[in-house]
Protein backbone atom coordinates (compact mmCIF):
# COMPACT_ATOMS: atom_id res chain seq x y z
CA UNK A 1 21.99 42.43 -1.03
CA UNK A 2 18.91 44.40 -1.71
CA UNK A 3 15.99 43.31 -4.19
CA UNK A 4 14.30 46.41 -5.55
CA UNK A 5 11.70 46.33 -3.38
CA UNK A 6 14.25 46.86 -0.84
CA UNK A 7 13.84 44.01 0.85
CA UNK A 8 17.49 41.20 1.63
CA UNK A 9 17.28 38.18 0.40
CA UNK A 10 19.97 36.60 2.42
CA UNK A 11 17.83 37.95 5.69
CA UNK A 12 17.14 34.15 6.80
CA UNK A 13 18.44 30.77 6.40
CA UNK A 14 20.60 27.76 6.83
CA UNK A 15 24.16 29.11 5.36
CA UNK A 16 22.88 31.41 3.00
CA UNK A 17 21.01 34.31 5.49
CA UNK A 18 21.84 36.55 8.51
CA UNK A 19 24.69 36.59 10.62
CA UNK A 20 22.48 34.85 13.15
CA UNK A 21 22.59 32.12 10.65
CA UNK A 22 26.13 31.28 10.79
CA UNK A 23 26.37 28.43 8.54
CA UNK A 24 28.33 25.43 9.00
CA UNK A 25 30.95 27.18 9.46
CA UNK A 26 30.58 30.43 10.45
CA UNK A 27 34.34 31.50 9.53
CA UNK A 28 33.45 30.98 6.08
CA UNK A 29 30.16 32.65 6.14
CA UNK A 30 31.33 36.48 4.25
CA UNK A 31 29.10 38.94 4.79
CA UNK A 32 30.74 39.95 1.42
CA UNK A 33 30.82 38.37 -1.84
CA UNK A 34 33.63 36.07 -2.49
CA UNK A 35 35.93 34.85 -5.56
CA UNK A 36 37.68 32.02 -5.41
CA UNK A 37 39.56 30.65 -7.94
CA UNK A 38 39.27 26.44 -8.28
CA UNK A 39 42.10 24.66 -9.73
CA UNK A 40 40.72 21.43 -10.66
CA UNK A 41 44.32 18.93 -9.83
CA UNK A 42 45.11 17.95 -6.53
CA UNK A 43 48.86 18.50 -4.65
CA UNK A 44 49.37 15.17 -4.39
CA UNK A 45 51.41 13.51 -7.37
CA UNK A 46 48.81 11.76 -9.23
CA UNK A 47 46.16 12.35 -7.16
CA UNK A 48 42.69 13.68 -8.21
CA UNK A 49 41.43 17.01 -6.61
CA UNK A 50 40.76 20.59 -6.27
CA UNK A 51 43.07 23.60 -4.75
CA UNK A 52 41.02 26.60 -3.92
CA UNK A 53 42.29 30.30 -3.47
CA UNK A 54 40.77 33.48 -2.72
CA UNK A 55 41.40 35.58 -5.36
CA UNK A 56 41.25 38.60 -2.68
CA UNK A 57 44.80 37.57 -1.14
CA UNK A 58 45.67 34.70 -2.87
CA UNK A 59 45.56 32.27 0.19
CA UNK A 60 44.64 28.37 0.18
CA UNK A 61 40.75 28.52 1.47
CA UNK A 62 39.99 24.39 0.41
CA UNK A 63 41.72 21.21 -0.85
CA UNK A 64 40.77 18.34 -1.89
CA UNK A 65 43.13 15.39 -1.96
CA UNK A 66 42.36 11.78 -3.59
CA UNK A 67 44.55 9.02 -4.67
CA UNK A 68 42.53 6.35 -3.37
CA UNK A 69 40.93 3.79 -5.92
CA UNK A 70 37.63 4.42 -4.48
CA UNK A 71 37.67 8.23 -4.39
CA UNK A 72 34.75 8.43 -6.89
CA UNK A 73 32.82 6.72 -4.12
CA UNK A 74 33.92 9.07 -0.82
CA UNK A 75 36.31 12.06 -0.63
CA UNK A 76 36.89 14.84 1.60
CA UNK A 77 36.96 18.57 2.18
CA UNK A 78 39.62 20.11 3.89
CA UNK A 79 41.27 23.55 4.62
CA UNK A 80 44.57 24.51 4.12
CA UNK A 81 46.09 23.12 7.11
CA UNK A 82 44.63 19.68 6.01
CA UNK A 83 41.89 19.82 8.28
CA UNK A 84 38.74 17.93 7.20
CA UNK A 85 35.99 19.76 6.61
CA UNK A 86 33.47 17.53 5.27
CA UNK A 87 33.25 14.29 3.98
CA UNK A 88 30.91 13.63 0.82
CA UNK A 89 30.09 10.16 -0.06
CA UNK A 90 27.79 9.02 -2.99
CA UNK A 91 25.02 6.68 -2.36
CA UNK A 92 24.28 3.66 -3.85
CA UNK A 93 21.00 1.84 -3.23
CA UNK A 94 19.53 -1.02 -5.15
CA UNK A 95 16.90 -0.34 -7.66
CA UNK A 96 17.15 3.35 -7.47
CA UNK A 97 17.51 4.70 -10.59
CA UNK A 98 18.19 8.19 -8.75
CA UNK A 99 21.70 9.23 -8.14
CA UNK A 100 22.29 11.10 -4.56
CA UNK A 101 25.10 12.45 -2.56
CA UNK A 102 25.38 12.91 1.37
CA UNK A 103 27.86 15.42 3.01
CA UNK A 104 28.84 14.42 6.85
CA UNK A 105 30.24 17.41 8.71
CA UNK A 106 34.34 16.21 9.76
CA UNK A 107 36.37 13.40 8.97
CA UNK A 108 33.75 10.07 9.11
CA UNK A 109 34.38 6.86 8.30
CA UNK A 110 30.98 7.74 6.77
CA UNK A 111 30.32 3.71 5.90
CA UNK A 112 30.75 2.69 9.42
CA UNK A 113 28.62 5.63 10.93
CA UNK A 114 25.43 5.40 8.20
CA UNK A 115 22.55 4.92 9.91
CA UNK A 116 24.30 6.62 13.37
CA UNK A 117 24.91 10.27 11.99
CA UNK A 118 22.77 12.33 9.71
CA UNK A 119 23.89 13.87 6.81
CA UNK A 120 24.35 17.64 6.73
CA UNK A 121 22.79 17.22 3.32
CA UNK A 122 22.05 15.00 0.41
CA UNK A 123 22.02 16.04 -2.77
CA UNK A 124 19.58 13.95 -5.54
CA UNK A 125 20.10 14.46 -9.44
CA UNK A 126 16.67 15.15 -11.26
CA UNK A 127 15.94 12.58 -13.81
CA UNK A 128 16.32 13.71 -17.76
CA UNK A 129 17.85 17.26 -16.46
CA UNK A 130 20.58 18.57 -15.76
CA UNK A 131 20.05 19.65 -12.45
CA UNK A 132 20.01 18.65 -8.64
CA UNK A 133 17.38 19.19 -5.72
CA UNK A 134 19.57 19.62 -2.00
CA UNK A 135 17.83 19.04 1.17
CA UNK A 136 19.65 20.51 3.93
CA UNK A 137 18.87 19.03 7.48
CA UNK A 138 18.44 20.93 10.27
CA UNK A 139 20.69 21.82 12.98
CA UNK A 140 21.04 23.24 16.07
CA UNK A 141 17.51 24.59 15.94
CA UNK A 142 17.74 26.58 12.52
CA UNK A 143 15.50 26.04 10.03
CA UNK A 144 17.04 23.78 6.98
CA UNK A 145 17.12 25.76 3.29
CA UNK A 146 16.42 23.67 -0.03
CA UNK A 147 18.34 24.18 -2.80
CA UNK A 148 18.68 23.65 -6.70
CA UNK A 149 21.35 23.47 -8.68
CA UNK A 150 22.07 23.58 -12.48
CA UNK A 151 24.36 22.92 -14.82
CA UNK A 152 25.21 23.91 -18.49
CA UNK A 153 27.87 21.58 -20.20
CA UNK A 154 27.88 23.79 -23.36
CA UNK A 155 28.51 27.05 -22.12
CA UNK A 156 30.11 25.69 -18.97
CA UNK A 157 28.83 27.04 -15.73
CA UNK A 158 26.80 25.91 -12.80
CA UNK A 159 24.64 27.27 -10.13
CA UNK A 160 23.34 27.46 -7.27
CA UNK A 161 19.95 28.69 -6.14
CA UNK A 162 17.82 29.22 -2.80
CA UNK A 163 14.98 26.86 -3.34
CA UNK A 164 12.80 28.94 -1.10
CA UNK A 165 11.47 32.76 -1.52
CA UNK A 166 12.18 34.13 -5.01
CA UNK A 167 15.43 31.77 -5.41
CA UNK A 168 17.98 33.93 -5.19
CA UNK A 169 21.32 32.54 -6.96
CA UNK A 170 23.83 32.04 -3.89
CA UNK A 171 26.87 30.69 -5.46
CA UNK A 172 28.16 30.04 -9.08
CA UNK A 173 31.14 28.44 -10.82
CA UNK A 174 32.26 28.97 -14.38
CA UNK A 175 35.92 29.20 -16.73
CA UNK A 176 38.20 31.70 -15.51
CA UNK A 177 39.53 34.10 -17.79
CA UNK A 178 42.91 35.74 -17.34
CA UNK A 179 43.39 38.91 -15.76
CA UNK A 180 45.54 40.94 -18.75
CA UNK A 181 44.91 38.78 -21.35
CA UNK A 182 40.99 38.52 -20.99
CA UNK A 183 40.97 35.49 -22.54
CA UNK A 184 39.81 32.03 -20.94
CA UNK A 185 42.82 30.02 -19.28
CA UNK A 186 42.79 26.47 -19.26
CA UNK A 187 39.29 24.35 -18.53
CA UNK A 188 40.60 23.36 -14.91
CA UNK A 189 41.04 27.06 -14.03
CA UNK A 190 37.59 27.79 -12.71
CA UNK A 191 36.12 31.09 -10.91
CA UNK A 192 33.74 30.37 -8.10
CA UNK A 193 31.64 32.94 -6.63
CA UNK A 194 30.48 33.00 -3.37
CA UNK A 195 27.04 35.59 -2.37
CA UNK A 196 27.32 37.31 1.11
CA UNK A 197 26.43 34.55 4.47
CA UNK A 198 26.73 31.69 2.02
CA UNK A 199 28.89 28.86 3.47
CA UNK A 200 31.60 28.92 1.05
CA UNK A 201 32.83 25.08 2.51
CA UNK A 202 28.94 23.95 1.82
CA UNK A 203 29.23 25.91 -1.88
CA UNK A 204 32.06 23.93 -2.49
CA UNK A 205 31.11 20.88 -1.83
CA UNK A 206 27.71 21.07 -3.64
CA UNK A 207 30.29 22.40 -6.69
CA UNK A 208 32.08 19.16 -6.07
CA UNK A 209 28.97 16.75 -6.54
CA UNK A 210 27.25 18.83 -9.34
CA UNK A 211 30.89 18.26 -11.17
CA UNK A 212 30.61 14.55 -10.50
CA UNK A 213 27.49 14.16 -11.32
CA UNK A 214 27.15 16.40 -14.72
């Protein structure tokens, strides 16, 4: 993707760059955009969750499966084999009026390993706005990306933005309309789109925090 200077955005970065980049994981790094649509109910019989497909072939890309009391508190990523991805748990610290998120890379018993294994990210809501500062941390020698993300309850999107450079918008989320009718289908039908190199598991879960925390 070319600014019109001519210059790419996505040339450098920590899941949203090159293909030297690679991401988290790289299999999920398009050097295309991507559309997934998010259904926002889980496969489990009243569980709470998300089921992902890419609108391109209409595979499974993500799940998300959680019918434990406590899922508000910890839940997982996974593919479509079942396979966990990553495992986001929300932080809870005493007189901290700020609300954060980490994401651990596989399946953690993330409350046994705090303070052993570092986050992939954490994710902090900005008081009095509704929006969220991500600090990535770096690994395997690449150099970690910031990002921002947004939210608009009224007209029902959110975003996510490079914090570095000129901030180029890397992934977004809002209602899906239908394909023949053109009208909007139901509000857990969402459309999620994906910008080339992004980490579509890391867009996800950010997705998955900013709808907790909105």
């Amino acid at each position: 993707m070319e600014t019109s200077e001519g210059k790419d955005i996505w040339s450098n970065g920590f899941g949203a760059g090159s293909p030297r980049g690679g991401g988290v994981f790289p299999e999920l790094c398009s050097p295309f955009p991507v559309q997934l649509t998010v259904w926002c109910k889980s496969l489990l019989f009243n569980g709470h969750g998300y089921t992902v497909f890419d609108d391109s072939d209409g595979r499974m890309v993500f799940r998300v499966d959680n019918y434990a009391h406590n899922w508000r508190q910890e839940t997982v990523l996974m593919d479509q084999a079942g396979n966990v991805l990553l495992t986001i748990r929300r932080c809870r610290k005493m007189l901290n009026l700020m609300e954060s998120w980490e994401a651990y890379k596989g399946d953690k018993d993330v409350l046994g390993m705090v303070g052993h294994q570092r986050p992939l990210f954490k994710a902090t809501k900005d008081l009095g706005t509704p929006s969220c500062t991500v600090s990535m941390v770096p690994t395997k020698g690449m150099e970690p990306l910031g990002y921002r993300m947004s939210w608009s309850r009224q007209k029902e999107w959110s975003k996510i933005y490079q914090a570095a450079g000129n901030a180029p918008l890397v992934a977004e989320v809002s209602r899906k309309y239908g394909a023949s009718t053109k009208t909007l289908l139901d509000k857990d039908v969402l459309t999620l789109r994906v910008q080339p190199w992004m980490d579509q598991a890391i867009a996800m879960a950010m997705i998955m925090i900013i709808d907790t925390m909105r």
